[in-house]
C-alpha atoms as a PDB file:
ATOM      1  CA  UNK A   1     -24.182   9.279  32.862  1.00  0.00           C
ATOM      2  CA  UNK A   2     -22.975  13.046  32.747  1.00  0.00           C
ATOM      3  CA  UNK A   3     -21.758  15.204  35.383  1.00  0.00           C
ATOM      4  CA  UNK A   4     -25.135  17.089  35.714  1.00  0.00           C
ATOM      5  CA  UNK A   5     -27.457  13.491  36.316  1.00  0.00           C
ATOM      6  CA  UNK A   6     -24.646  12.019  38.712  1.00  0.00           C
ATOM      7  CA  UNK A   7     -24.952  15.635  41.032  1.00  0.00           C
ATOM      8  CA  UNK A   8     -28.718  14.595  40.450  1.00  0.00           C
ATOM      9  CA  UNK A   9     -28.313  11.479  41.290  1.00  0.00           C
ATOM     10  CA  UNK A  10     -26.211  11.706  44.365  1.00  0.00           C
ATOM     11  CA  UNK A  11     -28.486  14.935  45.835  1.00  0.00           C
ATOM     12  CA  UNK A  12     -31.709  12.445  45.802  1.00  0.00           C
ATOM     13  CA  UNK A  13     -29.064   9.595  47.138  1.00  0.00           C
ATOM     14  CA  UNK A  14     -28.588  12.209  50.311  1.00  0.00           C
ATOM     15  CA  UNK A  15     -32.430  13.169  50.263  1.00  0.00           C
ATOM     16  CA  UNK A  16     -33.441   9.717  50.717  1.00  0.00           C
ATOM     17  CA  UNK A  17     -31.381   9.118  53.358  1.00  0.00           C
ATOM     18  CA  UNK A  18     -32.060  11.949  55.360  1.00  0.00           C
ATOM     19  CA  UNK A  19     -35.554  11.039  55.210  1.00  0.00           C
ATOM     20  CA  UNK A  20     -34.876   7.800  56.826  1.00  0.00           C
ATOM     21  CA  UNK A  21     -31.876   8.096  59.653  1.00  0.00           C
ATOM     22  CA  UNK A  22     -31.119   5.759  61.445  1.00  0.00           C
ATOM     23  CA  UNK A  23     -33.323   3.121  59.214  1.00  0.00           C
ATOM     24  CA  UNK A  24     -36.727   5.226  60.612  1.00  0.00           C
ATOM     25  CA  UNK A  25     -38.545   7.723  58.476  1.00  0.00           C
ATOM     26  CA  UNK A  26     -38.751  11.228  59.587  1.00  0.00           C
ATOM     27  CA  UNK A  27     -41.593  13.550  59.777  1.00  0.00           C
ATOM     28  CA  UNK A  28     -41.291  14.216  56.123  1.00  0.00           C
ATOM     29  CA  UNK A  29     -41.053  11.045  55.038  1.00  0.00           C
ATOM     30  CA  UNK A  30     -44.211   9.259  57.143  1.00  0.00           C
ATOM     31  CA  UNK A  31     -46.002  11.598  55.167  1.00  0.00           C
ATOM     32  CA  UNK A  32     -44.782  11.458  52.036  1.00  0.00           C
ATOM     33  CA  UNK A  33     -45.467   7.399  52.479  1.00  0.00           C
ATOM     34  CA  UNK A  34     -49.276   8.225  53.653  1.00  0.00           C
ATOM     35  CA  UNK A  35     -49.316   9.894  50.426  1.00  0.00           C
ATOM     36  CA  UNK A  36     -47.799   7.023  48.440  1.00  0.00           C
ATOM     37  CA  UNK A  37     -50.122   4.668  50.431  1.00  0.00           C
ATOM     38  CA  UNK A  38     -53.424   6.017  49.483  1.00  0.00           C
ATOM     39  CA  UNK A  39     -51.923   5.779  45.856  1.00  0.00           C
ATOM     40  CA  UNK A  40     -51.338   3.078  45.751  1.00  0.00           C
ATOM     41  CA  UNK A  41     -54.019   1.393  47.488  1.00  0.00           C
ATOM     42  CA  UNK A  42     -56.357   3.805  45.015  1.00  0.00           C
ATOM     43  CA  UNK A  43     -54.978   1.086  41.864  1.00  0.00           C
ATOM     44  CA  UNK A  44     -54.042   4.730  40.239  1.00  0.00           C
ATOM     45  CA  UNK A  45     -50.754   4.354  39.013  1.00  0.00           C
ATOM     46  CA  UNK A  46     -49.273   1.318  37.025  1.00  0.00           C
ATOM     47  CA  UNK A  47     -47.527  -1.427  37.328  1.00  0.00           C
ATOM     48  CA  UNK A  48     -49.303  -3.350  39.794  1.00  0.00           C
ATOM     49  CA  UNK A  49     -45.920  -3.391  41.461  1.00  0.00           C
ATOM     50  CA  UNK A  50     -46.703  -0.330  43.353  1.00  0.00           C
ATOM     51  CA  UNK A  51     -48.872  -1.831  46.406  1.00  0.00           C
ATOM     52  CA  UNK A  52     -50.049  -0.499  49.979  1.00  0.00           C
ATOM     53  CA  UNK A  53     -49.388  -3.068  52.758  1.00  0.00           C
ATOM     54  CA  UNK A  54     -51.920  -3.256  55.389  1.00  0.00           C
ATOM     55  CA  UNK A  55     -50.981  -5.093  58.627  1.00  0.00           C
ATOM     56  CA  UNK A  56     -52.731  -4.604  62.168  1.00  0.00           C
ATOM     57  CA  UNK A  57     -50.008  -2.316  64.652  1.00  0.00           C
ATOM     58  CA  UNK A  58     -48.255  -4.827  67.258  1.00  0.00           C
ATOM     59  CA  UNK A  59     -49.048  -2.615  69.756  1.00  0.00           C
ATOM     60  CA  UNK A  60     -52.066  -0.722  69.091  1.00  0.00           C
ATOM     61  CA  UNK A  61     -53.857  -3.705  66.631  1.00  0.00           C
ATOM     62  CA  UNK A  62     -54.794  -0.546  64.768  1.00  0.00           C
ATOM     63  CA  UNK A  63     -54.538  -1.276  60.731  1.00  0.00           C
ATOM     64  CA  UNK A  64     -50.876   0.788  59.631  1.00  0.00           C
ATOM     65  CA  UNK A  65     -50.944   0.882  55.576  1.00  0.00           C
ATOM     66  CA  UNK A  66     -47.770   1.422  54.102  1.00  0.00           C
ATOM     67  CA  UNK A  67     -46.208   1.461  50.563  1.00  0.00           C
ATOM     68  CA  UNK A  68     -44.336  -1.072  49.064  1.00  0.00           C
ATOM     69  CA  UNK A  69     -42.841  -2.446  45.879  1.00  0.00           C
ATOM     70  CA  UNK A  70     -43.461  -6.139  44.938  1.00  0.00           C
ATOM     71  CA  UNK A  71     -40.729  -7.944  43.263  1.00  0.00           C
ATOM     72  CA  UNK A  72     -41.429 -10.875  40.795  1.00  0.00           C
ATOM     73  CA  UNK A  73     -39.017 -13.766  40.674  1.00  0.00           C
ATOM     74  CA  UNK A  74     -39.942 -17.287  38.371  1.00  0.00           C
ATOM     75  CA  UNK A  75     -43.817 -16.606  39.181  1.00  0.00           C
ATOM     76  CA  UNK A  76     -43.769 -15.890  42.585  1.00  0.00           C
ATOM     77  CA  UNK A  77     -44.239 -12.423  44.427  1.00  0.00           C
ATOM     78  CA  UNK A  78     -41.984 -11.084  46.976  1.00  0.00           C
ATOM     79  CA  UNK A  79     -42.095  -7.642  49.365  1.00  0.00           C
ATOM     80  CA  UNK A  80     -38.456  -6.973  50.392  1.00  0.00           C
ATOM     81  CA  UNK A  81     -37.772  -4.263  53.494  1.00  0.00           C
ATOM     82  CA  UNK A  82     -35.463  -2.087  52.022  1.00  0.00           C
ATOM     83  CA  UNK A  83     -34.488  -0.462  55.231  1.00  0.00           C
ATOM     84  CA  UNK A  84     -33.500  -4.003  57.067  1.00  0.00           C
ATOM     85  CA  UNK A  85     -34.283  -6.002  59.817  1.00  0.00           C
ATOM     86  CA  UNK A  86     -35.414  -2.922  62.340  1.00  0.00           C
ATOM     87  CA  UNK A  87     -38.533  -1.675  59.972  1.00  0.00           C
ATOM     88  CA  UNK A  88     -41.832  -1.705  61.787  1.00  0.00           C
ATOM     89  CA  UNK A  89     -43.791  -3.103  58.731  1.00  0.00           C
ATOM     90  CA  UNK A  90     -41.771  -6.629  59.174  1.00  0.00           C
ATOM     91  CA  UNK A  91     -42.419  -6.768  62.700  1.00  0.00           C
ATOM     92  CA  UNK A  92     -45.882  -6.020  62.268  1.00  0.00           C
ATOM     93  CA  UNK A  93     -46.109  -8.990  59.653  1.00  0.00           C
ATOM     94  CA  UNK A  94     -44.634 -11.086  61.776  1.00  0.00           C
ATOM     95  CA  UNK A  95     -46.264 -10.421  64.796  1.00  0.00           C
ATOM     96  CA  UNK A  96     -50.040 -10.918  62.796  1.00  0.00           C
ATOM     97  CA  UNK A  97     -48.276 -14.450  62.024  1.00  0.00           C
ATOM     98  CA  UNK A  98     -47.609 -13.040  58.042  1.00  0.00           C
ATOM     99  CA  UNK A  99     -51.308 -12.028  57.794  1.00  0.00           C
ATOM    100  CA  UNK A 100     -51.841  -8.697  55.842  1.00  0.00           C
ATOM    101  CA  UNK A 101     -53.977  -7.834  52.712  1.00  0.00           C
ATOM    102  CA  UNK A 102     -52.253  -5.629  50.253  1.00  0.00           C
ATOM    103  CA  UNK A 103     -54.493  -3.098  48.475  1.00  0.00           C
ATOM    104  CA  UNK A 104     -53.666  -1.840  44.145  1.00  0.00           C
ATOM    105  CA  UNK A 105     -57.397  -0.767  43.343  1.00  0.00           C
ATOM    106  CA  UNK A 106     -58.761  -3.946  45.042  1.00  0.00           C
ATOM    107  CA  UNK A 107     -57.911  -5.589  48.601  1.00  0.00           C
ATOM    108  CA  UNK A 108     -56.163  -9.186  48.275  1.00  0.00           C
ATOM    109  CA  UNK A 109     -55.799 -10.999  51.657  1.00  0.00           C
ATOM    110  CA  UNK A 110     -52.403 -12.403  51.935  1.00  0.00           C
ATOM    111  CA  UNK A 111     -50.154 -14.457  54.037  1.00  0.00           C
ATOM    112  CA  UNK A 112     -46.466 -13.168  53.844  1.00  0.00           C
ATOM    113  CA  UNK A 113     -44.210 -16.101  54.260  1.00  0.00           C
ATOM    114  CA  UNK A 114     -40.555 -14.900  55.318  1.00  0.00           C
ATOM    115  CA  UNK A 115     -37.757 -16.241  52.904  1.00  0.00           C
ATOM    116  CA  UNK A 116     -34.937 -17.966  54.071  1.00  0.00           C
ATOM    117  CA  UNK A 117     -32.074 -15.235  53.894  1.00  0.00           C
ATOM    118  CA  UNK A 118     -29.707 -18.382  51.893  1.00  0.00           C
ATOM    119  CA  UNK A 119     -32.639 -17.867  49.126  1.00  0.00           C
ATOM    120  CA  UNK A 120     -33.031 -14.096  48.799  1.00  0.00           C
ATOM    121  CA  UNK A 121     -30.017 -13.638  46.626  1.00  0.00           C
ATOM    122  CA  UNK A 122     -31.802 -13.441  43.296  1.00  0.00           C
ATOM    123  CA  UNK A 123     -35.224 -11.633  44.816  1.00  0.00           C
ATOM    124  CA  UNK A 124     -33.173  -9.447  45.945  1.00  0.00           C
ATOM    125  CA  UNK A 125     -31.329  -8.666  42.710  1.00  0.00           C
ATOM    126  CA  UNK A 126     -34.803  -8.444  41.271  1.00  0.00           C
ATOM    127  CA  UNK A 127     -36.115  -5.906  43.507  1.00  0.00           C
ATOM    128  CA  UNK A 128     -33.438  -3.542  42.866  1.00  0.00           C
ATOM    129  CA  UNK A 129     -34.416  -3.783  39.003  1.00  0.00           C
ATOM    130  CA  UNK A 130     -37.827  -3.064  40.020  1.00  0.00           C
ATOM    131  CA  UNK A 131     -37.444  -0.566  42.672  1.00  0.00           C
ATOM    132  CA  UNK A 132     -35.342   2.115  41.979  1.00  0.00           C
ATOM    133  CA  UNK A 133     -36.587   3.607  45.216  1.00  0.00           C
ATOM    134  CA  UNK A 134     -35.084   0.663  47.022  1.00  0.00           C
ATOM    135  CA  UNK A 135     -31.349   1.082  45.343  1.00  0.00           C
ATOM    136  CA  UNK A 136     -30.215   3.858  47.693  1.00  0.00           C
ATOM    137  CA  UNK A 137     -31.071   1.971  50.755  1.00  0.00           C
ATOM    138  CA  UNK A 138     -29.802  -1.659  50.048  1.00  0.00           C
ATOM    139  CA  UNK A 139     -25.871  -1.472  49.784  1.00  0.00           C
ATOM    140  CA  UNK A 140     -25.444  -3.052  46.563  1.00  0.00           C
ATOM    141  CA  UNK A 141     -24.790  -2.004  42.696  1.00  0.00           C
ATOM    142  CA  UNK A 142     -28.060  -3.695  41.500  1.00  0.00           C
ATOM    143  CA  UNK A 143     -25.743  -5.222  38.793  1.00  0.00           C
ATOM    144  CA  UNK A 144     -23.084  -6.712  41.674  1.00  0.00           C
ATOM    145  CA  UNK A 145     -22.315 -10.529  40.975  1.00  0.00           C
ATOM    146  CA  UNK A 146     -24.721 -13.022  43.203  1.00  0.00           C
ATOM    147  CA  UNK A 147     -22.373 -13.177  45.948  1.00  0.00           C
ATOM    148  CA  UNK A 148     -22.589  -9.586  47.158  1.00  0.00           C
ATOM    149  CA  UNK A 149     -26.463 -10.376  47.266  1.00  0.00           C
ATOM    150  CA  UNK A 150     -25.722 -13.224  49.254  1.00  0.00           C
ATOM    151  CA  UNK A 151     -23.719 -11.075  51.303  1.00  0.00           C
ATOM    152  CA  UNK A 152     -26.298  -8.716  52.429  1.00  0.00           C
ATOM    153  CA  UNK A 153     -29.421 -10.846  52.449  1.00  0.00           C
ATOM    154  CA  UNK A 154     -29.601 -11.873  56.490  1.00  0.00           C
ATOM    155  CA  UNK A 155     -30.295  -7.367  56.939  1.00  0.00           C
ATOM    156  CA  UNK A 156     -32.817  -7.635  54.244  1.00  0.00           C
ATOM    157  CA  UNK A 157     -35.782  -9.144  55.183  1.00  0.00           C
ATOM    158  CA  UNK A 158     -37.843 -10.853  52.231  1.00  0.00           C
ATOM    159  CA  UNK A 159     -41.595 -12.257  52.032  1.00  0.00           C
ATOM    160  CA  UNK A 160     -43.167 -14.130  49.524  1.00  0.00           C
ATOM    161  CA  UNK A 161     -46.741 -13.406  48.888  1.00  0.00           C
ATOM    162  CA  UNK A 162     -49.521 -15.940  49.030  1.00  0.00           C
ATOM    163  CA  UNK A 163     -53.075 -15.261  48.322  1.00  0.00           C
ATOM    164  CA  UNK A 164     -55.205 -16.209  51.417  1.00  0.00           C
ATOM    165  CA  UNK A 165     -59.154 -16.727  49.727  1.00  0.00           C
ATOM    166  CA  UNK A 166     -61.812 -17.019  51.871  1.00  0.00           C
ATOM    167  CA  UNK A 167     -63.582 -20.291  52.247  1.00  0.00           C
ATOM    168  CA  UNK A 168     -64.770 -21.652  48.911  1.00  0.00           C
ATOM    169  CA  UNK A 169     -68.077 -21.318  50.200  1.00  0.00           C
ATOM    170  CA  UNK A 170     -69.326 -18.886  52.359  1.00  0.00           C
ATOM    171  CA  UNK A 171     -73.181 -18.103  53.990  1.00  0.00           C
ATOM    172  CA  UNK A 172     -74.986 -14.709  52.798  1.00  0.00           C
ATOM    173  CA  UNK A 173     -77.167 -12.544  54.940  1.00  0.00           C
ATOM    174  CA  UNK A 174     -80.166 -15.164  54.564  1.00  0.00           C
ATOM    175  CA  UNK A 175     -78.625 -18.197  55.172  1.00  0.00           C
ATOM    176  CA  UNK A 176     -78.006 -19.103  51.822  1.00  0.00           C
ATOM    177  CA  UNK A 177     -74.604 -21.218  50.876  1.00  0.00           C
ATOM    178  CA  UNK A 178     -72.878 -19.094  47.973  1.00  0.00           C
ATOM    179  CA  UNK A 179     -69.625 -20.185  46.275  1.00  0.00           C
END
């Protein structure tokens, strides 16, 4: 990397964290993620990856979307809070008992099941690769051995995704049983 990309590199590093002080996001940024949100949720850009998270408010019960970044690991899906333990998104989730339904061009009900931190290790490795958005706000090269993973993984919260169908049958308007 040359001199120029590394001033680059280190002016967005200071960008993103002024947009989120103190593990919040400012002004700028809850905008910037309403932006990303409707994006996302829209299915416009690709990979799949990019979702919008849509959990009810434990205060207000009113729906909050946010975006995220799903990480694969051996064929399961993971969201991982990049700015730790204190973001509202996780306490939403867990307050809604890990109900949510993300949204990439179609909505997919979901329950988020939180990972043991002892397992995160390699998710979180994964997300890094994934998520370059998420490499200035987890403390770790994204290319550190296992145990600096391991080191970090109680701040990081991580969920794995399950899809949550509806009932294999369900009634229509007249009364009929569809599948």
């Amino acid at each position: 990397m040359g001199h120029d990309e590394r001033a680059g590199a280190t002016r967005l590093h200071r960008f993103d964290h002024w947009l989120y002080r103190g593990g919040r996001p400012n002004r700028l940024a809850r905008a910037i993620n309403r932006a990303w949100a409707t994006v996302f949720a829209a299915g416009v850009l690709r990979p799949d990856r990019m979702v919008t998270l849509e959990v009810p408010g434990r205060r207000t019960g009113r729906v909050i979307s946010f975006p995220l970044v799903v990480a694969d690991h051996q064929g399961e899906r993971y969201l991982v809070a990049m700015l730790g333990r204190g973001t509202n998104w996780v306490h939403n989730v867990r307050a809604a008992g890990g109900r949510a339904v993300l949204r990439h061009g179609r909505s997919e009900a979901v329950r988020l099941v939180e990972v043991d931190p002892g397992a995160c290790a390699p998710i979180l490795r994964r997300y890094l690769a994934v998520s370059p958005g998420g490499r200035t706000h987890v403390p770790v090269d994204p290319e550190a051995p296992p145990a600096e993973f391991e080191r970090i993984a109680a701040d990081y919260p991580v969920f794995r995704i399950i899809p949550d169908p509806p009932p294999s049958t369900a009634v229509d308007d007249v009364g009929r049983t569809r599948p």
